[in-house]
C-alpha atoms as a PDB file:
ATOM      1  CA  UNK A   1      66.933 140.068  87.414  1.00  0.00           C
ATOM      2  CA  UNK A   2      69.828 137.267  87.682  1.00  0.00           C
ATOM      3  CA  UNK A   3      73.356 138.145  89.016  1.00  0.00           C
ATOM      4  CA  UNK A   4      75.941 136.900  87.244  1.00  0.00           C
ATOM      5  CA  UNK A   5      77.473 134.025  89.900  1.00  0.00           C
ATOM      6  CA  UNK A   6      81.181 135.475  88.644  1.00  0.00           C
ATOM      7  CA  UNK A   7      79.957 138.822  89.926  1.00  0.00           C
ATOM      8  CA  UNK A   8      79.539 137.295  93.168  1.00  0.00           C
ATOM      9  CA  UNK A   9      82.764 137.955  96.539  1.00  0.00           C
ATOM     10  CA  UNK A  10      84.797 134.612  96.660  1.00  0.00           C
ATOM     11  CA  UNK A  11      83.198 132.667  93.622  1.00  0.00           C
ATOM     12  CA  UNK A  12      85.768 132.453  90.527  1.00  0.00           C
ATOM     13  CA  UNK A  13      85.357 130.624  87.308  1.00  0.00           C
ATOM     14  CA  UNK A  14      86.083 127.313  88.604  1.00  0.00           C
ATOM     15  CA  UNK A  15      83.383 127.418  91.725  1.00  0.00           C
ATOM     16  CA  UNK A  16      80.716 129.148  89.103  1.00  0.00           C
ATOM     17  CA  UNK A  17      81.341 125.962  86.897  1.00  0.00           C
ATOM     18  CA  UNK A  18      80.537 124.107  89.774  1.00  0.00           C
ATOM     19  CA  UNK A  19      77.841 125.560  90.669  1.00  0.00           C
ATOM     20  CA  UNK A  20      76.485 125.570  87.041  1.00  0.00           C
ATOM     21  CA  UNK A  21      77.444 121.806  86.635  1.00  0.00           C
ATOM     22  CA  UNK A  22      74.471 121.223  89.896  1.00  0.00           C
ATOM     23  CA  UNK A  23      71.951 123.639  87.995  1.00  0.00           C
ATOM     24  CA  UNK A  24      72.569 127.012  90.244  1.00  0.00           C
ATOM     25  CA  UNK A  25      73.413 129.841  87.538  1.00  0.00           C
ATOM     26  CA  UNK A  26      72.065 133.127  89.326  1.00  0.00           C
ATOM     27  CA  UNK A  27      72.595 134.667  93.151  1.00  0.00           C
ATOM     28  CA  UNK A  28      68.813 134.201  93.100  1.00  0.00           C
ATOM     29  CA  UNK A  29      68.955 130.157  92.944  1.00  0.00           C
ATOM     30  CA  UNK A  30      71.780 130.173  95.121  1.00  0.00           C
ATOM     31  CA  UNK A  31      69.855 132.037  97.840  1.00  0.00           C
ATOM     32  CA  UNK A  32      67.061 129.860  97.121  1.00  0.00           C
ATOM     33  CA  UNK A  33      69.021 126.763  97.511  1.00  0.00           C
ATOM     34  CA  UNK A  34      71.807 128.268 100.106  1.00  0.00           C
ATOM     35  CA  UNK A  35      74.925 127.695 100.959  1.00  0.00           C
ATOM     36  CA  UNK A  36      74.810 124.345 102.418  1.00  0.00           C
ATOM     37  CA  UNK A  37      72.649 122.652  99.799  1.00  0.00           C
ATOM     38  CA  UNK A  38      74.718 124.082  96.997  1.00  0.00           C
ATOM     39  CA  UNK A  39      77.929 122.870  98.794  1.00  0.00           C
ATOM     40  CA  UNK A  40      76.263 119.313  99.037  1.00  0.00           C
ATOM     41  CA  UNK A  41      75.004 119.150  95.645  1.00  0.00           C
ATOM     42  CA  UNK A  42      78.714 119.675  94.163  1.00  0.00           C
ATOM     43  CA  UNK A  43      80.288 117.473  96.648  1.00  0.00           C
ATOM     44  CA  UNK A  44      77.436 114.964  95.457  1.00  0.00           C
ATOM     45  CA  UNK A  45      78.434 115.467  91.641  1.00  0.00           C
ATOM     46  CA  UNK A  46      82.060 114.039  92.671  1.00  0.00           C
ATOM     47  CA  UNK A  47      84.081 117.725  92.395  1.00  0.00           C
ATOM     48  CA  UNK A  48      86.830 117.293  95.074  1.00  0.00           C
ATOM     49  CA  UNK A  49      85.970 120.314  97.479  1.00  0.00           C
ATOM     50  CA  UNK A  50      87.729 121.283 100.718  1.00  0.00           C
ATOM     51  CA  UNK A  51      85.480 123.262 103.523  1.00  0.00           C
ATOM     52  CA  UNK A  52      86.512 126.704 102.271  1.00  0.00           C
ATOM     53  CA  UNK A  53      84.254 126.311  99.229  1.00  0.00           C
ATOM     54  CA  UNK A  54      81.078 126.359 101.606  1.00  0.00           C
ATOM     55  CA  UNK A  55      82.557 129.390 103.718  1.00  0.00           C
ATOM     56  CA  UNK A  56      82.946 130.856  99.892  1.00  0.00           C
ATOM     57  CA  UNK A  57      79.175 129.799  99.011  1.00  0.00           C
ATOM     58  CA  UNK A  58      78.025 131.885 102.199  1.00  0.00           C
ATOM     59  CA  UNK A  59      80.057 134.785 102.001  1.00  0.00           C
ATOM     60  CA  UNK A  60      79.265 135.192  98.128  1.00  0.00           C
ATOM     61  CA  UNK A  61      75.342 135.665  99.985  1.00  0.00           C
ATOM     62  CA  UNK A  62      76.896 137.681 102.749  1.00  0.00           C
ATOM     63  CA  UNK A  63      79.140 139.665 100.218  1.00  0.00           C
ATOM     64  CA  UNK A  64      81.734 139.217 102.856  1.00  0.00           C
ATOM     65  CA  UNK A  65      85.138 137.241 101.866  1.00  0.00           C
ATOM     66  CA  UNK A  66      84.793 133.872 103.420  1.00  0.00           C
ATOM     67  CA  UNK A  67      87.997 134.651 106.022  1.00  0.00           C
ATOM     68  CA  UNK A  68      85.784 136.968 107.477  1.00  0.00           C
ATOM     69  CA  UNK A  69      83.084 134.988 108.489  1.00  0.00           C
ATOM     70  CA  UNK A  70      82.526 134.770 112.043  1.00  0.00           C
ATOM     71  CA  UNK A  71      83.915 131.220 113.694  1.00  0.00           C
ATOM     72  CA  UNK A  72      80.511 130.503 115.041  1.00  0.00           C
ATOM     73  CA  UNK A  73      78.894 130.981 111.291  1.00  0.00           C
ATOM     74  CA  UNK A  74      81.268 128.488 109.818  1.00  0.00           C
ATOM     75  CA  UNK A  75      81.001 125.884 112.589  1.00  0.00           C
ATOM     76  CA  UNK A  76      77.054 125.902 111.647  1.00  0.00           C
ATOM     77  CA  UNK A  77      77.646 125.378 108.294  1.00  0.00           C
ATOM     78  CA  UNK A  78      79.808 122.763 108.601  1.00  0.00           C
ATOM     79  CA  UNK A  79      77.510 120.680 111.176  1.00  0.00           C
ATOM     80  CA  UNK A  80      74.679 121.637 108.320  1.00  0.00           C
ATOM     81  CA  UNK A  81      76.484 120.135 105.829  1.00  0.00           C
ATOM     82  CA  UNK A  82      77.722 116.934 108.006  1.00  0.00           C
ATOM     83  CA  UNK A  83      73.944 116.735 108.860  1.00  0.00           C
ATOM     84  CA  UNK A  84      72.895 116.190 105.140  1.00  0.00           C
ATOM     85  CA  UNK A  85      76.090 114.209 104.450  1.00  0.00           C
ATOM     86  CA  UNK A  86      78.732 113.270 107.040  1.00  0.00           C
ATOM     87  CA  UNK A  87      80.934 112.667 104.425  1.00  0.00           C
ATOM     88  CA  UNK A  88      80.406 115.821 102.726  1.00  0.00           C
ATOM     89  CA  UNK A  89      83.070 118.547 104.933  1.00  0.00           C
ATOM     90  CA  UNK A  90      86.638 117.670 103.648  1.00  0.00           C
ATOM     91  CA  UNK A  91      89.422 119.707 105.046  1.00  0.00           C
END
């Protein structure tokens, strides 16, 4: 059954829009997809993200608040994402 992406710790209305706007509408497709490839796919659409947005993406998995993720966690999402794109972590 498909989680509302609102539901979800750290999304709001404007990252679920986002995430909509790339084709992710459930927790399930976001799993699927993860954190990293979602975060690319809106940078990608032209939506002016910062780096807290992909800590957001993987604590909405981790049902953790994104400030809470370990330093370690978010340095490997952010070299995962600057793998796919280097352009694609903003501050």
């Amino acid at each position: 059954m498909a989680t509302d992406l609102i539901e979800l710790k750290n999304l709001g209305k404007t990252s679920v829009q986002w995430l909509n706007a790339v084709g992710i509408r459930d927790r399930e497709t976001l799993e699927q997809i993860g954190a990293v490839e979602a975060y690319c796919k809106i940078k990608t659409r032209g939506f002016k993200v910062s780096k807290v947005l992909l800590y957001a993406l993987e604590g909405a998995l981790l049902n953790a608040h994104w400030n809470q993720l370990d330093p370690s966690l978010k340095e490997r999402l952010i070299r995962e994402a600057e793998a796919k794109e280097p352009s694609a972590v903003s501050q």
